[in-house]
C-alpha atoms as a PDB file:
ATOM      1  CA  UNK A   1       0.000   0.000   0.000  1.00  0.00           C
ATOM      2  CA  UNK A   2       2.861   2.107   0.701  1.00  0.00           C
ATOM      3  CA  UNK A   3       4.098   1.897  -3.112  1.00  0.00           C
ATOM      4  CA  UNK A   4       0.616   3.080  -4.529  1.00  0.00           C
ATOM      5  CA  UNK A   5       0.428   6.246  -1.994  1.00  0.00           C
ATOM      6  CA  UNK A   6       3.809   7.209  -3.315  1.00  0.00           C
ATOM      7  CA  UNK A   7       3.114   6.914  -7.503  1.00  0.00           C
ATOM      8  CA  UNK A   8      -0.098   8.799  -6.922  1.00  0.00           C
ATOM      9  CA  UNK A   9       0.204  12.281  -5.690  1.00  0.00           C
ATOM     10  CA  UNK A  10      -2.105  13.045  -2.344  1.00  0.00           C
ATOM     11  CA  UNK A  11      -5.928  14.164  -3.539  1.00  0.00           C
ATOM     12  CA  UNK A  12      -8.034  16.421  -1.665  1.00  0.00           C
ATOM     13  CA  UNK A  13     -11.682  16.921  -2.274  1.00  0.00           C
ATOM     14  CA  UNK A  14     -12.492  20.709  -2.346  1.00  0.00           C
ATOM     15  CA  UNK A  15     -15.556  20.629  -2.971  1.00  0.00           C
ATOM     16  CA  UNK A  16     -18.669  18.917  -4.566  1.00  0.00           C
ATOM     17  CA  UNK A  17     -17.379  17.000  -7.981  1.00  0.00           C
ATOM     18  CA  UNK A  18     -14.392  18.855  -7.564  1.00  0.00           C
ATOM     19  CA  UNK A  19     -11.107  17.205  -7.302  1.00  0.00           C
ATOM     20  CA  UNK A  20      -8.133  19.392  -7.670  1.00  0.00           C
ATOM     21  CA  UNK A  21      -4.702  17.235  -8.191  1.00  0.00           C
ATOM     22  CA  UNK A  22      -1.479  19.318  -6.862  1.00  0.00           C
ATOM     23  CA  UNK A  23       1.074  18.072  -9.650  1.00  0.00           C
ATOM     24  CA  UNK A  24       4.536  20.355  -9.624  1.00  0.00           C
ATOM     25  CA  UNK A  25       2.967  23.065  -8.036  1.00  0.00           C
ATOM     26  CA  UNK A  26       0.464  23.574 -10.824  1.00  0.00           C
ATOM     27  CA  UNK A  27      -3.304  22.873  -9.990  1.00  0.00           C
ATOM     28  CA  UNK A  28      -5.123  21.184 -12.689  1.00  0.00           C
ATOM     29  CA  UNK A  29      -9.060  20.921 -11.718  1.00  0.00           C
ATOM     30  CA  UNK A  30     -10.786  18.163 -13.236  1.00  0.00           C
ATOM     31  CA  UNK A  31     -14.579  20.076 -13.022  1.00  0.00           C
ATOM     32  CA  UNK A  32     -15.020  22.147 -15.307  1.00  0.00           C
ATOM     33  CA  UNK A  33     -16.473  24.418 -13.855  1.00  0.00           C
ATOM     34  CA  UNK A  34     -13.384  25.571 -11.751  1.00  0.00           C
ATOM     35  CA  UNK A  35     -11.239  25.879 -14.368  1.00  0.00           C
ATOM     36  CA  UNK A  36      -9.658  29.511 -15.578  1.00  0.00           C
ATOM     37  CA  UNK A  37     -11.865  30.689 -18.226  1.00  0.00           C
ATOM     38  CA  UNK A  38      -9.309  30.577 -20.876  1.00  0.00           C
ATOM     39  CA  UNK A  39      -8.614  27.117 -20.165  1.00  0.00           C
ATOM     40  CA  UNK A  40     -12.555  26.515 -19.791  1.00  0.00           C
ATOM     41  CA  UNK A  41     -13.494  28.284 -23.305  1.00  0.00           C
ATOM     42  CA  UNK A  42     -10.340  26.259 -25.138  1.00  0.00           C
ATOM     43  CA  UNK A  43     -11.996  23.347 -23.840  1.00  0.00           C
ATOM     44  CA  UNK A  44     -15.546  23.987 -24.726  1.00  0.00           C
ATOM     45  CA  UNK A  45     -13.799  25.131 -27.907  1.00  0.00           C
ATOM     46  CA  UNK A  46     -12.713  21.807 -28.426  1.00  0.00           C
ATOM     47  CA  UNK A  47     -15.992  19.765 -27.860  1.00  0.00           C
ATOM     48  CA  UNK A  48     -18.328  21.738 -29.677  1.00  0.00           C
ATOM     49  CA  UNK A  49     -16.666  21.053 -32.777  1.00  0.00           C
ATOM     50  CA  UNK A  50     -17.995  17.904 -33.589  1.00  0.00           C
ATOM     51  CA  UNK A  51     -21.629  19.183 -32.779  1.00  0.00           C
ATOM     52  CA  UNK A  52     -20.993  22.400 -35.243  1.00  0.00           C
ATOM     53  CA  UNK A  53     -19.783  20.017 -37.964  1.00  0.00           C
ATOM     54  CA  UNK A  54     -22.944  18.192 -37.637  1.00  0.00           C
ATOM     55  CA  UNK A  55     -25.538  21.393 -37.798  1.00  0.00           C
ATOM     56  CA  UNK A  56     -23.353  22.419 -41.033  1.00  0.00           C
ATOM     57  CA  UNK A  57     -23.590  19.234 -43.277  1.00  0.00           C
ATOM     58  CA  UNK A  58     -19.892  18.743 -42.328  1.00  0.00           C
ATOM     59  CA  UNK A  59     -19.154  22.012 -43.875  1.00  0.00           C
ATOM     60  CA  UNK A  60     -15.737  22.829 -41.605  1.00  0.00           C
ATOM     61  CA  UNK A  61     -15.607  26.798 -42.804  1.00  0.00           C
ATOM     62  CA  UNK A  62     -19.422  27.144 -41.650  1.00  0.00           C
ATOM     63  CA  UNK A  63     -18.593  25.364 -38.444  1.00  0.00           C
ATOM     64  CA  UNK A  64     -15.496  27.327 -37.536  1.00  0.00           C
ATOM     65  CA  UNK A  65     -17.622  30.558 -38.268  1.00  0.00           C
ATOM     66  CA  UNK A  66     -20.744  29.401 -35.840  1.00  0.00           C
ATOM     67  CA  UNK A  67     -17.809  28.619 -33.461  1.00  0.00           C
ATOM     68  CA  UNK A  68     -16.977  32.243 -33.220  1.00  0.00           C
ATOM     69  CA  UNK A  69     -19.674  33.471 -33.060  1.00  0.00           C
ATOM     70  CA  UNK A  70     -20.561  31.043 -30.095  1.00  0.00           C
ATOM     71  CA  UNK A  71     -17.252  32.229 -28.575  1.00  0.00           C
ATOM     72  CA  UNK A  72     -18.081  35.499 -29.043  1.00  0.00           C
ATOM     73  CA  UNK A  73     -21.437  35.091 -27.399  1.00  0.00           C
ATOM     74  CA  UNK A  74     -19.696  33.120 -24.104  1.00  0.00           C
ATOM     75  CA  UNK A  75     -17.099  35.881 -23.805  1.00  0.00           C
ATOM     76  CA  UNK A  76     -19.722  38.370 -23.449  1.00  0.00           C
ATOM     77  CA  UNK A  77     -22.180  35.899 -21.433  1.00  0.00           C
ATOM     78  CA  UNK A  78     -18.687  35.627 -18.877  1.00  0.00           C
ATOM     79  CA  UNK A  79     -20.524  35.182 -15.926  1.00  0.00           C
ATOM     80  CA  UNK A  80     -23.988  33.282 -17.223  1.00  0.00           C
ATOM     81  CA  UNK A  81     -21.570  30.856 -18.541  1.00  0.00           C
ATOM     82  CA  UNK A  82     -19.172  31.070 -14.586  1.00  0.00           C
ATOM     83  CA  UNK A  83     -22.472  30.395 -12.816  1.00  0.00           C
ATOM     84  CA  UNK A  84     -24.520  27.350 -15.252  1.00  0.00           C
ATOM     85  CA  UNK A  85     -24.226  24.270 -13.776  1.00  0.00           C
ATOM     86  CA  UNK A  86     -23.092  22.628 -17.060  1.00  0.00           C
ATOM     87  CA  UNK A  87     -20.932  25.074 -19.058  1.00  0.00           C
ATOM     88  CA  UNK A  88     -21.150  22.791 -22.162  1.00  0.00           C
ATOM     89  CA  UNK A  89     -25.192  22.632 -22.516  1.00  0.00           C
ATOM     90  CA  UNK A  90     -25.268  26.520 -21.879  1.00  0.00           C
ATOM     91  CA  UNK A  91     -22.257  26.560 -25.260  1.00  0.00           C
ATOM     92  CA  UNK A  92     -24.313  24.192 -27.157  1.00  0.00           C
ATOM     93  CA  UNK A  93     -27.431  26.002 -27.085  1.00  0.00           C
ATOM     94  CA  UNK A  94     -25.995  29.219 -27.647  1.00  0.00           C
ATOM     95  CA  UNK A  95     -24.158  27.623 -30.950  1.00  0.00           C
ATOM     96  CA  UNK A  96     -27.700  25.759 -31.732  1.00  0.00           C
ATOM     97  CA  UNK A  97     -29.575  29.168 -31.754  1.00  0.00           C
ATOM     98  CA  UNK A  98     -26.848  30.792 -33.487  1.00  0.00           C
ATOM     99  CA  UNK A  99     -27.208  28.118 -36.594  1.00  0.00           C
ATOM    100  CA  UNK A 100     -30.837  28.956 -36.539  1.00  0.00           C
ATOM    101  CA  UNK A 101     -30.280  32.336 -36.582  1.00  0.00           C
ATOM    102  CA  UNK A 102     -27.952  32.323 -39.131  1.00  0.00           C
ATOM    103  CA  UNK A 103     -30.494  29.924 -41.692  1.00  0.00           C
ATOM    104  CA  UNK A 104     -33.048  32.489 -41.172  1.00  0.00           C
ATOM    105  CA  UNK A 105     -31.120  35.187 -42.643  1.00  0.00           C
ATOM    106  CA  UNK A 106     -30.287  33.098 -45.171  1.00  0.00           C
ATOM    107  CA  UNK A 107     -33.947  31.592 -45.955  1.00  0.00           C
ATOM    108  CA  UNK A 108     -34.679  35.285 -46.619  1.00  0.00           C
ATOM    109  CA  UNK A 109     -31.761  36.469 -48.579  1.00  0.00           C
ATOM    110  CA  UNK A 110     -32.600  36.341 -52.390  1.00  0.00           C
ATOM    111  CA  UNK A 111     -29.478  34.908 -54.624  1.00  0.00           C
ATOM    112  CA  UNK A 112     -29.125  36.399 -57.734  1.00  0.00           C
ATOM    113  CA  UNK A 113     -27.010  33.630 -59.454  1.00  0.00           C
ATOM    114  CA  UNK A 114     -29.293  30.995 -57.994  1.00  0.00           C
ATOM    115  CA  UNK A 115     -32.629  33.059 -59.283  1.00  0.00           C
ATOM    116  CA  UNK A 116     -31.139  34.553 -62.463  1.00  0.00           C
ATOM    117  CA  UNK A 117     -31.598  37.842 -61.657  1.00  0.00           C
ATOM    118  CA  UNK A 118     -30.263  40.497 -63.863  1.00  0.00           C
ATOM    119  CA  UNK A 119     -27.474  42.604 -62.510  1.00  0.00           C
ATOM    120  CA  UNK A 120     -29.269  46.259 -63.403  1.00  0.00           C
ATOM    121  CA  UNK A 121     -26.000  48.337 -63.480  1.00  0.00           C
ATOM    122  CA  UNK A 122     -23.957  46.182 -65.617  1.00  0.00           C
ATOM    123  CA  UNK A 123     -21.754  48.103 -67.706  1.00  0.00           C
ATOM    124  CA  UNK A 124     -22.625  51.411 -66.016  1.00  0.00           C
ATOM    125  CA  UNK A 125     -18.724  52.568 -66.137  1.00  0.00           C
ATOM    126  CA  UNK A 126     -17.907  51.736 -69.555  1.00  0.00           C
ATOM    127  CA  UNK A 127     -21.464  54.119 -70.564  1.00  0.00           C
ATOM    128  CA  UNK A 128     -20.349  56.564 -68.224  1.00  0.00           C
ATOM    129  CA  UNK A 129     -16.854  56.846 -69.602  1.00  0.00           C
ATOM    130  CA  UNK A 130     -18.416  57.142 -72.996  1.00  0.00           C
ATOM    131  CA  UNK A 131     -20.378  59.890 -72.297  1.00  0.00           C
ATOM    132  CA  UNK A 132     -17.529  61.754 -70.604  1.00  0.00           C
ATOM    133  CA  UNK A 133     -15.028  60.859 -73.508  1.00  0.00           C
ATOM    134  CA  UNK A 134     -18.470  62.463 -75.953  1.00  0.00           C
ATOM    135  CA  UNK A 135     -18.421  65.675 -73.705  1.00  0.00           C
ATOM    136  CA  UNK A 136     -15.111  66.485 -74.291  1.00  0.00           C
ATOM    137  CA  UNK A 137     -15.345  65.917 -77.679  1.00  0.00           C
ATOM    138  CA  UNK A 138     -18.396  67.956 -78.213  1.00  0.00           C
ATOM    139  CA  UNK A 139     -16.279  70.937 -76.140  1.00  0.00           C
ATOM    140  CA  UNK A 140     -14.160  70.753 -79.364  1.00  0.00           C
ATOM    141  CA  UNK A 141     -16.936  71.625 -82.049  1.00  0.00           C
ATOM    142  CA  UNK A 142     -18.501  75.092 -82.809  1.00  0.00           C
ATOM    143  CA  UNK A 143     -21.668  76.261 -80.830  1.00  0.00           C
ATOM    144  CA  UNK A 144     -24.181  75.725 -84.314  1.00  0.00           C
ATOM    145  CA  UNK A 145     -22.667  72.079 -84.437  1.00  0.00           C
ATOM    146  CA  UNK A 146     -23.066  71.742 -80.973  1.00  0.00           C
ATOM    147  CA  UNK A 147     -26.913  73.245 -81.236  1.00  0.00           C
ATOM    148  CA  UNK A 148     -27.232  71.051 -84.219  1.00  0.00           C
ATOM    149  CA  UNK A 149     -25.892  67.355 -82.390  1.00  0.00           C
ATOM    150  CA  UNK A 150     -27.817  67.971 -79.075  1.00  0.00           C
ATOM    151  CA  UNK A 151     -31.064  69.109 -80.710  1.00  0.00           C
ATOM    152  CA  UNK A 152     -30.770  65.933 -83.120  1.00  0.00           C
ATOM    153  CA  UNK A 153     -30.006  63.505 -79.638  1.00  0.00           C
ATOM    154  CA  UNK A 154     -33.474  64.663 -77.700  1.00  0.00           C
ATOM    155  CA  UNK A 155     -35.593  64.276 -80.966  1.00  0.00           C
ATOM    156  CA  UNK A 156     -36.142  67.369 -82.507  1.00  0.00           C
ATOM    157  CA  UNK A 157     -36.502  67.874 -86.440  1.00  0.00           C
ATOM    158  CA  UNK A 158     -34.663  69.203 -88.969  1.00  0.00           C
ATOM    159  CA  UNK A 159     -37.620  72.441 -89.310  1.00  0.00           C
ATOM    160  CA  UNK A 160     -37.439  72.939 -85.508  1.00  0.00           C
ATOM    161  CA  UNK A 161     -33.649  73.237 -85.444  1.00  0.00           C
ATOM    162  CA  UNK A 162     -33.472  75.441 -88.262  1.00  0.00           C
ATOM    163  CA  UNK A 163     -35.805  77.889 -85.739  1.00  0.00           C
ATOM    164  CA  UNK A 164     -33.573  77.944 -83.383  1.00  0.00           C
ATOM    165  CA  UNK A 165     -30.070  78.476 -85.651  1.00  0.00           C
ATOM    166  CA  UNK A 166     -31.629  80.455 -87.668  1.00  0.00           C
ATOM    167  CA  UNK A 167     -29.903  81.762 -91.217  1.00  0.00           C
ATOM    168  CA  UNK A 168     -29.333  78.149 -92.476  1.00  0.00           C
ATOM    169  CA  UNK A 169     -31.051  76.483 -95.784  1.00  0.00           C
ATOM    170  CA  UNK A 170     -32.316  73.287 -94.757  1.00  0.00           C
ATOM    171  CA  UNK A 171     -29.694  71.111 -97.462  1.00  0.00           C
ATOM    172  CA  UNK A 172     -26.839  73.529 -95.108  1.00  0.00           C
ATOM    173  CA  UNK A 173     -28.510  72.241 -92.048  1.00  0.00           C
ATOM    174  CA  UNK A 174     -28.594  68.430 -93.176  1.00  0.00           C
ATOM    175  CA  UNK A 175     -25.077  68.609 -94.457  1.00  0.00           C
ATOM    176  CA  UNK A 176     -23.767  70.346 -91.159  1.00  0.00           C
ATOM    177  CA  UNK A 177     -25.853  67.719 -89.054  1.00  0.00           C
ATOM    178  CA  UNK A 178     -24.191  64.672 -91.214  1.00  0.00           C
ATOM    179  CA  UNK A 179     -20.307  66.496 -90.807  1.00  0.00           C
ATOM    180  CA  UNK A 180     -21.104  66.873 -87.217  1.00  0.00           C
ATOM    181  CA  UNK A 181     -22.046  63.250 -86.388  1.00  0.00           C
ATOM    182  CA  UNK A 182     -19.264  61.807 -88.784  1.00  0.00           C
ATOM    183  CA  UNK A 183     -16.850  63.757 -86.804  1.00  0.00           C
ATOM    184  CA  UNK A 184     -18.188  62.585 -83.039  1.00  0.00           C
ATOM    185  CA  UNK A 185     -18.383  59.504 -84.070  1.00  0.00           C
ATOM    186  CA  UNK A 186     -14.346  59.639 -85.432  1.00  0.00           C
ATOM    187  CA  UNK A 187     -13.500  61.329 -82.411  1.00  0.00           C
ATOM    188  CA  UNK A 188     -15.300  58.931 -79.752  1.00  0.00           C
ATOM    189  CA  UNK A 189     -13.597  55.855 -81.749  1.00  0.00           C
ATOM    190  CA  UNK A 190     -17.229  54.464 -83.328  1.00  0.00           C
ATOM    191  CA  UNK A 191     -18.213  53.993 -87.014  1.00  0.00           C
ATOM    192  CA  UNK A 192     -21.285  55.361 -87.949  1.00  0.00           C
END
């Protein structure tokens, strides 16, 4: 009996389901409840794994991200998670309702690949430099041209544009109008 009392170092009960073992001056508590709370989250860490890999279809990236957010949760739940009387039901919940959470917001997030949605703004920088590259060109032509091009772009006839240039024939007007768009169209880089 003598030989077994000296392998095993002397236990002491502390308290109830709590037996702390004194190995080279280092206390290692074997509830969980007692341990430091680094110690305690690393080893929650560590056994809810399994559980979050089996809420995400095995999916380890999805279970590593409901992990920290379950961590995140127990760090600020300190002292809910201190006083439960199992530590490791109180984590499991928290990373249960967290899945559920989380497949909520996804149920009602719309996908666009997955519904073939078309993207609305597609292509909206290549139009806008376009119409900033036709700007500056149009800076470079006289204001009847100018008159002439816009007028022409919202709709306007050939009668209504002589009004307001006034001191054109209409065959000037119509060649001026076919000069002017053969030259915006040269200087934007399009063939017309």
């Amino acid at each position: 009996m003598g030989a077994i009392s000296a392998i095993r170092p002397p236990a002491k009960i502390e308290q109830k389901n709590s037996i702390a073992v004194k190995q080279s001056n280092l206390e290692v508590c074997k509830n969980i409840k007692h341990m430091p709370f680094k110690d305690l989250l690393s080893s929650i860490t560590k056994k809810l794994m399994s559980y979050a890999l089996m809420l995400t279809s095995n999916n380890e990236d999805d279970a590593l991200d409901l992990i920290q957010s379950t961590i995140e949760k127990l760090i600020k739940n300190k002292e809910t998670l201190r006083a439960s009387n199992q530590p490791l039901a109180y984590a499991k919940q928290i990373l249960k309702n967290n899945f559920i959470d989380n497949y909520r917001k996804e149920k009602r997030m719309v996908s666009i690949e997955a519904n073939d949605i078309a993207i609305s703004n597609e292509g909206l920088q290549e139009v806008s430099l376009e119409y900033q590259e036709m700007l500056k060109c149009l800076g470079a032509f006289d204001e009847i041209d100018r008159t002439i091009l816009m007028m022409l772009a919202k709709g306007h006839t050939y009668t209504e544009i002589q009004e307001v240039v006034g001191g054109i024939s209409m065959a000037n007007l119509r060649v001026k109008a076919n000069r002017a768009r053969i030259s915006l169209a040269k200087c934007i880089g399009r063939k017309l």
